[in-house]
N, C-alpha and C. Protein backbone atom coordinates (compact mmCIF):
# COMPACT_ATOMS: atom_id res chain seq x y z
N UNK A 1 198.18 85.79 169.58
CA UNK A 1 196.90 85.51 170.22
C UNK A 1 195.84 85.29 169.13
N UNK A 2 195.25 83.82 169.19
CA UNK A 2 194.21 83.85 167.93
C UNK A 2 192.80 85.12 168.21
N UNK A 3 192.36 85.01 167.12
CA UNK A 3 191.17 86.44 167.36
C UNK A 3 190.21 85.62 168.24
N UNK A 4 189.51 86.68 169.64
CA UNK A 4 188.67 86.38 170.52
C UNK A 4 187.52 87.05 170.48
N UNK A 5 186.68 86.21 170.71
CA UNK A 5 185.19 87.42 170.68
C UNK A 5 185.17 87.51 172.14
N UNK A 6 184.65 89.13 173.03
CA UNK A 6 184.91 89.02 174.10
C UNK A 6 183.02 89.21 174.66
N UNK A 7 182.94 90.27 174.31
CA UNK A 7 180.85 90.23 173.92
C UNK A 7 180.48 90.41 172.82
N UNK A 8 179.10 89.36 173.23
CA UNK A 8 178.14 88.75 172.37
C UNK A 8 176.65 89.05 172.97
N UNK A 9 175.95 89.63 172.06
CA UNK A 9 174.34 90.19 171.99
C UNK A 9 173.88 89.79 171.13
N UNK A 10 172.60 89.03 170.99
CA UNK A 10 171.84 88.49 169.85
C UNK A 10 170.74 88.35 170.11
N UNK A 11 169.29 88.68 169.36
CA UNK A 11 167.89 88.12 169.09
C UNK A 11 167.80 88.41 168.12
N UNK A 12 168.41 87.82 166.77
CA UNK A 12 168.25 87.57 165.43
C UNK A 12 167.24 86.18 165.83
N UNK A 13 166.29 86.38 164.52
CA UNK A 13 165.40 85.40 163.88
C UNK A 13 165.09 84.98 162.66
N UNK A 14 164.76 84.19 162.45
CA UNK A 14 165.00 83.85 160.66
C UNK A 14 163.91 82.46 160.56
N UNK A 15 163.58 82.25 159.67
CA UNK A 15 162.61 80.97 159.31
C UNK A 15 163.82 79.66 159.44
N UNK A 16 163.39 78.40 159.57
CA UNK A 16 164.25 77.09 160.48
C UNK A 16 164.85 76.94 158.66
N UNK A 17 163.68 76.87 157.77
CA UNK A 17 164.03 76.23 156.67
C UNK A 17 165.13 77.43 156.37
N UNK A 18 165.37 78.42 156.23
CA UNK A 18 166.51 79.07 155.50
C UNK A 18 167.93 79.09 156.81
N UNK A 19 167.40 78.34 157.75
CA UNK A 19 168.70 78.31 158.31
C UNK A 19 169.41 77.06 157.80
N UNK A 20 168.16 76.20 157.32
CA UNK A 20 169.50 74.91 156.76
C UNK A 20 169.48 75.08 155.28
N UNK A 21 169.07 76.12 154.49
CA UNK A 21 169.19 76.26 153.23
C UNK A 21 170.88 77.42 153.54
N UNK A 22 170.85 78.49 154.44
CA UNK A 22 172.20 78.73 154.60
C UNK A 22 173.41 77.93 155.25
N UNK A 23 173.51 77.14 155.53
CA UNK A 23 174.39 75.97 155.64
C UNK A 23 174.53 75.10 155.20
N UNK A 24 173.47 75.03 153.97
CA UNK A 24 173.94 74.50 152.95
C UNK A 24 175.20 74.49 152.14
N UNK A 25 174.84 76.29 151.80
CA UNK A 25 175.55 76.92 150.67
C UNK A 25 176.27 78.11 151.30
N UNK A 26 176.52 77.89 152.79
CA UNK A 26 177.79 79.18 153.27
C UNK A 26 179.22 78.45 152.71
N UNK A 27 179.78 79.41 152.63
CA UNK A 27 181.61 79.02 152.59
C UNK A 27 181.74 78.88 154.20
N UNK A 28 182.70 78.13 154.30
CA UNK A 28 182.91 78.14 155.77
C UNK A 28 184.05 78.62 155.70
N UNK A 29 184.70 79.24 156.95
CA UNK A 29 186.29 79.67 157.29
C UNK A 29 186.74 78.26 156.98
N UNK A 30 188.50 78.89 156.82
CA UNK A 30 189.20 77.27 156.65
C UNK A 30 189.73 76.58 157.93
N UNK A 31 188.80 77.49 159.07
CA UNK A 31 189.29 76.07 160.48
C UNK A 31 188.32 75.57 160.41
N UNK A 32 186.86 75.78 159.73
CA UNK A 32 186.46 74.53 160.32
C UNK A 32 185.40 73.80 158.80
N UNK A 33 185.68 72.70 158.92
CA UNK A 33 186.04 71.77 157.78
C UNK A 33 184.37 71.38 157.67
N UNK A 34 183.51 71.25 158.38
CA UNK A 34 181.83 71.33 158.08
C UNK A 34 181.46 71.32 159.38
N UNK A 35 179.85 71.89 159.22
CA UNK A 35 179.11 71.89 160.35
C UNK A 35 178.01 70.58 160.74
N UNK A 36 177.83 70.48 161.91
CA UNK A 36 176.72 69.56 161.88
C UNK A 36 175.12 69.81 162.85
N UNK A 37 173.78 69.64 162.47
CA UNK A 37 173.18 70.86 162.66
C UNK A 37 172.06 69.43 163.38
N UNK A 38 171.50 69.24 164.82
CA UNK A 38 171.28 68.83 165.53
C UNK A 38 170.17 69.54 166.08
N UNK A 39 168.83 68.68 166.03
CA UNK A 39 167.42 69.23 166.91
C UNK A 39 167.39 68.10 167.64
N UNK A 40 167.02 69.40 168.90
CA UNK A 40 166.70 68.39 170.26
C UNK A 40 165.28 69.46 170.73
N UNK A 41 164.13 68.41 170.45
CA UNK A 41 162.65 69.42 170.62
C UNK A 41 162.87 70.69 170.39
N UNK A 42 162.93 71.42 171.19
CA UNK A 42 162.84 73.40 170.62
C UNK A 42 163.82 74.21 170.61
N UNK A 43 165.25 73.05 170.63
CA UNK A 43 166.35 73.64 170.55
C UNK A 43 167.13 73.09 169.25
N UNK A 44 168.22 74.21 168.44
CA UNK A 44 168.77 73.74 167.09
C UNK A 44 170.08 73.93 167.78
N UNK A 45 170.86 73.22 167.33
CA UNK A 45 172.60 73.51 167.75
C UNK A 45 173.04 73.03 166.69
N UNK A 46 174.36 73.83 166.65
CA UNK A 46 175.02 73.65 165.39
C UNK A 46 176.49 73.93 165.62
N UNK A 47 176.63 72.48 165.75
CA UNK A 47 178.25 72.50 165.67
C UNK A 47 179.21 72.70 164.97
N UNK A 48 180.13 73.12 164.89
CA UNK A 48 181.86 73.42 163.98
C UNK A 48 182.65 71.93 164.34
N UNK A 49 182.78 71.28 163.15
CA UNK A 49 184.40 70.27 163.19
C UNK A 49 185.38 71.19 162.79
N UNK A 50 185.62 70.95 163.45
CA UNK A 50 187.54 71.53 163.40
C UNK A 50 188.25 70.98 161.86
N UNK A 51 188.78 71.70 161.17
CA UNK A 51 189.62 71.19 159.90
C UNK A 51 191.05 70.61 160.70
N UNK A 52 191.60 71.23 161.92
CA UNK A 52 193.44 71.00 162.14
C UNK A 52 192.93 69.73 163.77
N UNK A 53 193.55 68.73 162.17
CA UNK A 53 193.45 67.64 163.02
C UNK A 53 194.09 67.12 164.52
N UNK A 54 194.81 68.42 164.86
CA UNK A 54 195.22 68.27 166.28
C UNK A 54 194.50 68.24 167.59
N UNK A 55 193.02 69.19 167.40
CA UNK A 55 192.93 69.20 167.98
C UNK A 55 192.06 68.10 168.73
N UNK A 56 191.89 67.84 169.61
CA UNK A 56 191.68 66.14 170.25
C UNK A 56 190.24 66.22 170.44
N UNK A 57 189.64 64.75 170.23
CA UNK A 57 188.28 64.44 169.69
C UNK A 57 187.57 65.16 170.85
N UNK A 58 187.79 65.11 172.24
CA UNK A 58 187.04 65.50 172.91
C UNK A 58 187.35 67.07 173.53
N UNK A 59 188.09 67.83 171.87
CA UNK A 59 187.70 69.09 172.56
C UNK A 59 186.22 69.58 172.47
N UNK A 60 185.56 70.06 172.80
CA UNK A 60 184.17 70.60 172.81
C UNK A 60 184.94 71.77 171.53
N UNK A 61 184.20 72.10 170.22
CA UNK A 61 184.46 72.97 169.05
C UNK A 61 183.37 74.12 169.63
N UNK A 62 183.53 75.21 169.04
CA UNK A 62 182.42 76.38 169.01
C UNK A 62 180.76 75.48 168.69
N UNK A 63 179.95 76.57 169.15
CA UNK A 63 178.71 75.65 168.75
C UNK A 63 177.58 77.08 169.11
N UNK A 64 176.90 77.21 167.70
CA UNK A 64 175.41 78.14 168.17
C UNK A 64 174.26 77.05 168.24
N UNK A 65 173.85 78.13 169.61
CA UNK A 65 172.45 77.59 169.77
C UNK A 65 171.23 78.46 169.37
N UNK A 66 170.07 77.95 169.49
CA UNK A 66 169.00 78.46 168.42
C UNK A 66 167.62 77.58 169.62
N UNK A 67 166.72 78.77 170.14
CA UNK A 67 165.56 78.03 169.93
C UNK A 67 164.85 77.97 168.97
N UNK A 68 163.80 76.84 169.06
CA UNK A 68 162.95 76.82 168.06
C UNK A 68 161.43 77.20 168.21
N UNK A 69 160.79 77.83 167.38
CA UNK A 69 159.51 77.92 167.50
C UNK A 69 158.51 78.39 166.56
N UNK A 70 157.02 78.48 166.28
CA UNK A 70 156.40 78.75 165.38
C UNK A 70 155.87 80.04 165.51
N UNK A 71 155.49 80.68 164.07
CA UNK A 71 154.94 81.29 164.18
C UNK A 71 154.28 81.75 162.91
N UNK A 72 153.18 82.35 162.82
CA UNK A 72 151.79 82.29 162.27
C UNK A 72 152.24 83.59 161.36
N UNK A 73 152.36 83.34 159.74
CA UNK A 73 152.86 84.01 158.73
C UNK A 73 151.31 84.67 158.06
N UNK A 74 151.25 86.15 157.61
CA UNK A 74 150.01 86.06 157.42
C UNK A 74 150.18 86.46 155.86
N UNK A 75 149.65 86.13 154.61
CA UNK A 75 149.73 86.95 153.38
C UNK A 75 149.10 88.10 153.24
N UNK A 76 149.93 88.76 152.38
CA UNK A 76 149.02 90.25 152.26
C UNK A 76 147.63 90.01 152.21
N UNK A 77 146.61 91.17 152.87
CA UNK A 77 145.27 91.11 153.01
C UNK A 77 144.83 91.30 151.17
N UNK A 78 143.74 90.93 151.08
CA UNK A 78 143.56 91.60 149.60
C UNK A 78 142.90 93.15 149.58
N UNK A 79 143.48 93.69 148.52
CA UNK A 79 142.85 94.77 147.77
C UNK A 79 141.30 95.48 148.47
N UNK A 80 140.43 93.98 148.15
CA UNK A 80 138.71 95.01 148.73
C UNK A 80 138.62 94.42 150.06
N UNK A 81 139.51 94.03 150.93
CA UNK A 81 139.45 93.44 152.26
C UNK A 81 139.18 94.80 152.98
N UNK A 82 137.98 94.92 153.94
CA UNK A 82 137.41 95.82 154.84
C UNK A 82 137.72 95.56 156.29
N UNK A 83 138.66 97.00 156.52
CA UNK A 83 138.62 96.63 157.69
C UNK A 83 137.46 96.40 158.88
N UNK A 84 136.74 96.04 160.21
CA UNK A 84 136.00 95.36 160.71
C UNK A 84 135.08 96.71 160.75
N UNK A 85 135.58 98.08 161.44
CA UNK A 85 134.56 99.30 161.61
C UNK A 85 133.82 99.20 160.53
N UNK A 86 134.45 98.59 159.55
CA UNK A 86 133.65 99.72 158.02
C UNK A 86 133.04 98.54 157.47
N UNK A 87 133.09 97.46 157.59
CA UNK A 87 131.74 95.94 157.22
C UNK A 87 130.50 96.16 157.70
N UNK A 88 129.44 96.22 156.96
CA UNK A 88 127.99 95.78 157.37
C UNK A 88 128.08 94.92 158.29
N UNK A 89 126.92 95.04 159.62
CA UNK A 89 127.13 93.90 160.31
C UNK A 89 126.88 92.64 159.94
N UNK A 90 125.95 92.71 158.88
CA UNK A 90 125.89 90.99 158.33
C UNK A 90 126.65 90.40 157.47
N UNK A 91 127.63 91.24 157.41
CA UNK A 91 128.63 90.83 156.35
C UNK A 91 129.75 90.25 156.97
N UNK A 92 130.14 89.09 156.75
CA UNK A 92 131.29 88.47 157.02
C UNK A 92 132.57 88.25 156.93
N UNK A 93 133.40 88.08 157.58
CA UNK A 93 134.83 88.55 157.49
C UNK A 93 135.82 87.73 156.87
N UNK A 94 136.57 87.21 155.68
CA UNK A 94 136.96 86.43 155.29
C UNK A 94 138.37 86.48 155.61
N UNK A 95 138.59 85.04 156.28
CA UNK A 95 140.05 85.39 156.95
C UNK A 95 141.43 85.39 156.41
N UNK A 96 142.45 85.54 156.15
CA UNK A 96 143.48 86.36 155.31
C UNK A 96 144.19 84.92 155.91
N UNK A 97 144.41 84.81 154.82
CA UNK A 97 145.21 83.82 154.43
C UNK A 97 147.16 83.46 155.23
N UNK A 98 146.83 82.49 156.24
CA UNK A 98 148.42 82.61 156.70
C UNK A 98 148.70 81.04 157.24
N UNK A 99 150.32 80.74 156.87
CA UNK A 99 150.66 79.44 157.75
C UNK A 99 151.26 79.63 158.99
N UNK A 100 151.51 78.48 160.04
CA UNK A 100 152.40 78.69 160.60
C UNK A 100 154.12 78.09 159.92
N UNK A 101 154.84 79.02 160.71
CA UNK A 101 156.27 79.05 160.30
C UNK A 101 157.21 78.18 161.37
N UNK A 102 157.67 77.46 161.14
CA UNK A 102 159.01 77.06 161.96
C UNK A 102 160.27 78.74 161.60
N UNK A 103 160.24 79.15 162.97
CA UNK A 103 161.23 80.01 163.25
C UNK A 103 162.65 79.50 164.01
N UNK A 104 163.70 79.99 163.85
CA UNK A 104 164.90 79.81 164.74
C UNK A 104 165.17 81.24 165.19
N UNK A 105 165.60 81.16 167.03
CA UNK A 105 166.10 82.58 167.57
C UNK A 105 167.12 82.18 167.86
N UNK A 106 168.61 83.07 167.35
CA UNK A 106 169.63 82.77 168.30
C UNK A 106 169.43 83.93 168.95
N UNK A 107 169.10 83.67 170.53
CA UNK A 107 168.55 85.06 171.35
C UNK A 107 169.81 84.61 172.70
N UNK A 108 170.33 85.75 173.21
CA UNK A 108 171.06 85.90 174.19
C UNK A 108 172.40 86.43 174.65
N UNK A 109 173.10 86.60 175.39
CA UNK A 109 174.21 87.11 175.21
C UNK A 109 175.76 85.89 175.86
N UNK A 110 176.57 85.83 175.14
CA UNK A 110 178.02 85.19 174.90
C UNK A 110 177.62 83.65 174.65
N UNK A 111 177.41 82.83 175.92
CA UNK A 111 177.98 81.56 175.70
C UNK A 111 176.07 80.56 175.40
N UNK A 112 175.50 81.85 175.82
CA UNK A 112 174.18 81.88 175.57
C UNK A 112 173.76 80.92 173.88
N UNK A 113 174.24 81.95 172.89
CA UNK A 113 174.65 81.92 171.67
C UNK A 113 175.30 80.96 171.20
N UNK A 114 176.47 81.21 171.45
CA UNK A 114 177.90 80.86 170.93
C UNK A 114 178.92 80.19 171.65
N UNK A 115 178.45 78.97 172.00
CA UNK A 115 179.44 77.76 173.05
C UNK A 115 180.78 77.62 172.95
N UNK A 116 181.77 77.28 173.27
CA UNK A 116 183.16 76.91 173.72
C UNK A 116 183.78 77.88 172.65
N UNK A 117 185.39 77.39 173.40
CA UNK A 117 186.12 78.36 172.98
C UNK A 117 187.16 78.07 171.66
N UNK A 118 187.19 76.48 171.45
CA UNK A 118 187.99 76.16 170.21
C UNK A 118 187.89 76.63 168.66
N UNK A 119 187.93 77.15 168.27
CA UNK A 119 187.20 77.73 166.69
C UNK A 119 186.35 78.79 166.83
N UNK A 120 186.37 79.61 168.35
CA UNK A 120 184.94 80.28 168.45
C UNK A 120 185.20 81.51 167.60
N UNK A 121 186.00 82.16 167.40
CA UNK A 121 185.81 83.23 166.27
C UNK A 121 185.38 82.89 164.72
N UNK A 122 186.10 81.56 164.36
CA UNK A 122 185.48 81.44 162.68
C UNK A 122 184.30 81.11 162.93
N UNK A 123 183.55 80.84 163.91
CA UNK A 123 182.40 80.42 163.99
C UNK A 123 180.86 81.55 164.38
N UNK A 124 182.08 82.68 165.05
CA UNK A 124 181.59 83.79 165.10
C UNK A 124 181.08 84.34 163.88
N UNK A 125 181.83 84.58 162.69
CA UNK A 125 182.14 85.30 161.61
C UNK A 125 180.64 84.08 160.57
N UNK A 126 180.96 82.98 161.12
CA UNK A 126 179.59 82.18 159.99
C UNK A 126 178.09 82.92 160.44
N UNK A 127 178.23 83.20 162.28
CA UNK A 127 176.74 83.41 162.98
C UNK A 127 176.68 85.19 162.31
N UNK A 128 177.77 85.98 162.19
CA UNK A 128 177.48 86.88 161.55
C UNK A 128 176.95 86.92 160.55
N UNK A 129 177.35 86.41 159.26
CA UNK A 129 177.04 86.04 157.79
C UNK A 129 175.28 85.45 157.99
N UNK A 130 175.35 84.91 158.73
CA UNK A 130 173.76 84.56 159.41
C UNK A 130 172.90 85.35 160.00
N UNK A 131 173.30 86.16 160.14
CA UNK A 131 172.58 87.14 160.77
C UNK A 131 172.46 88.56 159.67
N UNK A 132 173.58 88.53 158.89
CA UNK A 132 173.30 89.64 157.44
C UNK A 132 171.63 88.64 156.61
N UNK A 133 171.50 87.18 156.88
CA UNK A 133 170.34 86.91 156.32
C UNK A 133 168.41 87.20 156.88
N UNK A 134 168.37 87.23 158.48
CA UNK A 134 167.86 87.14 159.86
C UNK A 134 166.89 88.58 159.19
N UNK A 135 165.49 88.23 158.94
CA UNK A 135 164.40 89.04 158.66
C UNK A 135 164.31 89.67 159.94
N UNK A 136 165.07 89.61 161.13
CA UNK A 136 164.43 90.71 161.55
C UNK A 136 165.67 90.20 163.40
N UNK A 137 165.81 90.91 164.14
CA UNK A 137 166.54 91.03 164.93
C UNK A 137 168.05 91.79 165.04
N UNK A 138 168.81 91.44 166.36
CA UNK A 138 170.42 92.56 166.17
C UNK A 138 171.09 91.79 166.60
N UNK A 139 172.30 91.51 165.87
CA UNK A 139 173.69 91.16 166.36
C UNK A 139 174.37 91.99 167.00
N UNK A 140 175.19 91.95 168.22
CA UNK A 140 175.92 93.12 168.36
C UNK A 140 177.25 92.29 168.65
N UNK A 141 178.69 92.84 168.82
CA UNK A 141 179.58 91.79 169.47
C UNK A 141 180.71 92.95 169.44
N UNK A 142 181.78 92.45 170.37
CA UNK A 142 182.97 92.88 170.02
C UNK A 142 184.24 91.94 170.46
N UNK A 143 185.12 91.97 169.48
CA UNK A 143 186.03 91.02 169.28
C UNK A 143 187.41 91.33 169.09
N UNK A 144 188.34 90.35 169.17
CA UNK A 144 189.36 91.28 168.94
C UNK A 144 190.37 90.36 167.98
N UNK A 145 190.92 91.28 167.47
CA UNK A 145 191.72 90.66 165.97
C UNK A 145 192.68 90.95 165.90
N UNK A 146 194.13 90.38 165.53
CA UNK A 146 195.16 90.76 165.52
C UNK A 146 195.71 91.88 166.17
N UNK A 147 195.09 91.57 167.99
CA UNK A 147 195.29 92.95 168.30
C UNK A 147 194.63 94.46 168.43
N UNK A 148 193.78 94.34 167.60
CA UNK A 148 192.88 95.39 167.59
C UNK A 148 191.20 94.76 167.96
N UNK A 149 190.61 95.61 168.65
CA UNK A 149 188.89 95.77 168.81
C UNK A 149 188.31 96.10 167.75
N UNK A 150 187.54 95.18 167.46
CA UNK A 150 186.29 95.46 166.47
C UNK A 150 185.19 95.16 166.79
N UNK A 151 184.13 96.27 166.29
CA UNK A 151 182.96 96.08 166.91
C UNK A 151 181.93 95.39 165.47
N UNK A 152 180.83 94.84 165.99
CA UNK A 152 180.16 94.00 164.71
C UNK A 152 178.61 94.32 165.25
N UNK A 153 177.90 94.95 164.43
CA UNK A 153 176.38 95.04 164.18
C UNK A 153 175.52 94.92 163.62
N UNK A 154 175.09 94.20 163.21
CA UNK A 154 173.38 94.05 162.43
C UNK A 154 172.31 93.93 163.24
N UNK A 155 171.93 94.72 162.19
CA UNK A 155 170.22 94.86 162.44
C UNK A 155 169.10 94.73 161.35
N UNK A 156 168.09 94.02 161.69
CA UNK A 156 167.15 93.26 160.49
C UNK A 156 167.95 93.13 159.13
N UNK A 157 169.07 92.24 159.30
CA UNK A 157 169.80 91.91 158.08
C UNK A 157 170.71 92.82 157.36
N UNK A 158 170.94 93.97 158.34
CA UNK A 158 171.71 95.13 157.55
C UNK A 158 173.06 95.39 158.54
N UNK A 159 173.95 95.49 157.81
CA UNK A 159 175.44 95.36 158.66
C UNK A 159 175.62 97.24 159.06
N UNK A 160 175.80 97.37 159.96
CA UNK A 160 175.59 99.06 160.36
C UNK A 160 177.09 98.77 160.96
N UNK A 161 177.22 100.59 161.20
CA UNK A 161 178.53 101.19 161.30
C UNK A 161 178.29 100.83 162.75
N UNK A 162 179.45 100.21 163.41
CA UNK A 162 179.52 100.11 164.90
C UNK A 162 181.13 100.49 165.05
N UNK A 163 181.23 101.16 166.54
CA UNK A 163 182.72 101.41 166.78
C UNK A 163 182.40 100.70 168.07
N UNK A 164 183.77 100.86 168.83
CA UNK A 164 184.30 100.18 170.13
C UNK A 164 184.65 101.47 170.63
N UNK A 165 184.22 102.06 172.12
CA UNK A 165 184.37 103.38 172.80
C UNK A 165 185.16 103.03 174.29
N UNK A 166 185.72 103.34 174.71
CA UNK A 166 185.97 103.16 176.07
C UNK A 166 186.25 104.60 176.97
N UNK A 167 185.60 104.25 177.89
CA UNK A 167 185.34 106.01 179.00
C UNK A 167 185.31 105.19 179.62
N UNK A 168 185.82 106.34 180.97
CA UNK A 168 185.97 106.40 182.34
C UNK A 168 185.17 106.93 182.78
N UNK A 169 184.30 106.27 183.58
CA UNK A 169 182.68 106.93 184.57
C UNK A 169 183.68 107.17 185.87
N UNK A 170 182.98 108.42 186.21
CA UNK A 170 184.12 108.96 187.51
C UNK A 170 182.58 108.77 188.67
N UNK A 171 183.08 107.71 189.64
CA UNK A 171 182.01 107.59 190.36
C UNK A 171 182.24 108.21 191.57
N UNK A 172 181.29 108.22 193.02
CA UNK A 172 180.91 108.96 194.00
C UNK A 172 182.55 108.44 194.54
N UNK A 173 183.27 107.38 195.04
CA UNK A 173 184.22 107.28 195.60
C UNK A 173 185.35 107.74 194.99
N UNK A 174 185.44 108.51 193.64
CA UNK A 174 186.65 109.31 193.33
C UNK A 174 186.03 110.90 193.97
N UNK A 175 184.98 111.16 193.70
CA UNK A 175 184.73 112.80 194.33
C UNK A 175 185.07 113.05 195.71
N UNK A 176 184.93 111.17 196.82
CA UNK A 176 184.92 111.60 197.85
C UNK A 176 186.54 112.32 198.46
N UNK A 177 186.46 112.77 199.87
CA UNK A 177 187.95 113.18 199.78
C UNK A 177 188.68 111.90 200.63
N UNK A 178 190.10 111.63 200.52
CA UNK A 178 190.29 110.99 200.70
C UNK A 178 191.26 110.84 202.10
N UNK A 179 191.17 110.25 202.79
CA UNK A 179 191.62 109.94 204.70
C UNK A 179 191.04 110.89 205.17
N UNK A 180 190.99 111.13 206.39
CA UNK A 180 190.32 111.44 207.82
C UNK A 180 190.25 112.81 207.58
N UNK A 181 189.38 113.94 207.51
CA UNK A 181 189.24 115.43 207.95
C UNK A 181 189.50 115.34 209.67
N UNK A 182 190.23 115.34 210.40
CA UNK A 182 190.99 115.67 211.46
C UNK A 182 190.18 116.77 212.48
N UNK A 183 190.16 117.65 211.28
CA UNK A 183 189.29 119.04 212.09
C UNK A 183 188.00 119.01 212.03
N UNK A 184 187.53 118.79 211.31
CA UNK A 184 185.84 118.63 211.13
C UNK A 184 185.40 117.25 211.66
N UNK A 185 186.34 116.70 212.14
CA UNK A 185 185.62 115.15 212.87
C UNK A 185 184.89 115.74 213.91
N UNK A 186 183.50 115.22 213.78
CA UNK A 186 182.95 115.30 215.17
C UNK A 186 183.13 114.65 216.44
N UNK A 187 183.99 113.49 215.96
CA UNK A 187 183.74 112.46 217.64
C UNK A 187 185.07 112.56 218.09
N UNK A 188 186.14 113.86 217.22
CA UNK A 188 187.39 113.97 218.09
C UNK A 188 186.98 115.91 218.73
N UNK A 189 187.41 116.13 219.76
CA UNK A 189 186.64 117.63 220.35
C UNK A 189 188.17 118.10 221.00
């Protein structure tokens, strides 16, 4: 069974320009042979070609999606910058210096993210590596690999210890008892 990702959680964010400065210079897995990275207005997608030429032109390959959007970067305030309580009132406020940013979110959970199913794990493993870069948001996922569950987490660019747990919630219809109380029926006398 090739490795499957089964859930997927994401609102990683990162600036647009270092998402194509990291696809520049990622290694890619060896299924898939390059990416190709496509804006359509406020959306980025980024497709996987397949390296194993079998598989047929019109399979749909893995593919992340990404909105796009700006946002307003501010530089450190300076040194004798006053905050507003503590300015004379005739003194004026000099405004701190900021651009706006082209941002990318890959925000959502499974297919949200991370489209079709051909290549979708090596493609998994690139959006990870992408997300160890992501100033600020969480990956979460779990997948399965040769057989075994693995769980995958980052958070603001830092790969944290995640496990895979499975419990049994014992709900109201296991406590209840089960077929007819006979004697305590009220509508038999």
């Amino acid at each position: 069974m090739p490795p499957t990702v089964f859930t997927l959680r994401s609102n990683i964010s990162l600036p647009l320009e270092d998402v194509y400065d990291f696809f520049e210079t990622v290694d890619l897995p060896p299924e898939i042979e390059d990416i190709q990275i496509e804006r359509r207005n406020n959306r980025l997608l980024i497709s996987s070609v397949a390296s194993d030429k079998s598989l047929s032109k019109y399979t749909p390959t893995a593919q992340l999606k990404a909105k796009v959007f700006e946002k307003r970067v501010y530089e450190e305030p300076p040194e004798d910058h006053k905050p507003y309580a503590s300015r004379a009132p005739d003194e004026e406020e000099e405004p701190i210096p900021s651009e706006l940013v082209e941002y990318a979110r890959f925000a959502g959970r499974g297919d949200e993210v991370l489209r079709n199913t051909a290549i979708q794990y090596p493609m998994f493993t690139v959006l990870s590596e992408l997300a160890l870069e992501a100033e600020e948001g969480e990956l979460t996922a779990i997948s399965a690999v040769d057989g075994e569950l693995e769980a995958t987490r980052v958070v603001d660019g830092d790969d944290r210890p995640a496990t895979v747990e499975v419990v049994e919630e014992q709900t109201e219809a296991d406590d209840a008892p089960s077929g007819v109380d006979w004697r305590e029926n009220e509508y038999i006398k």
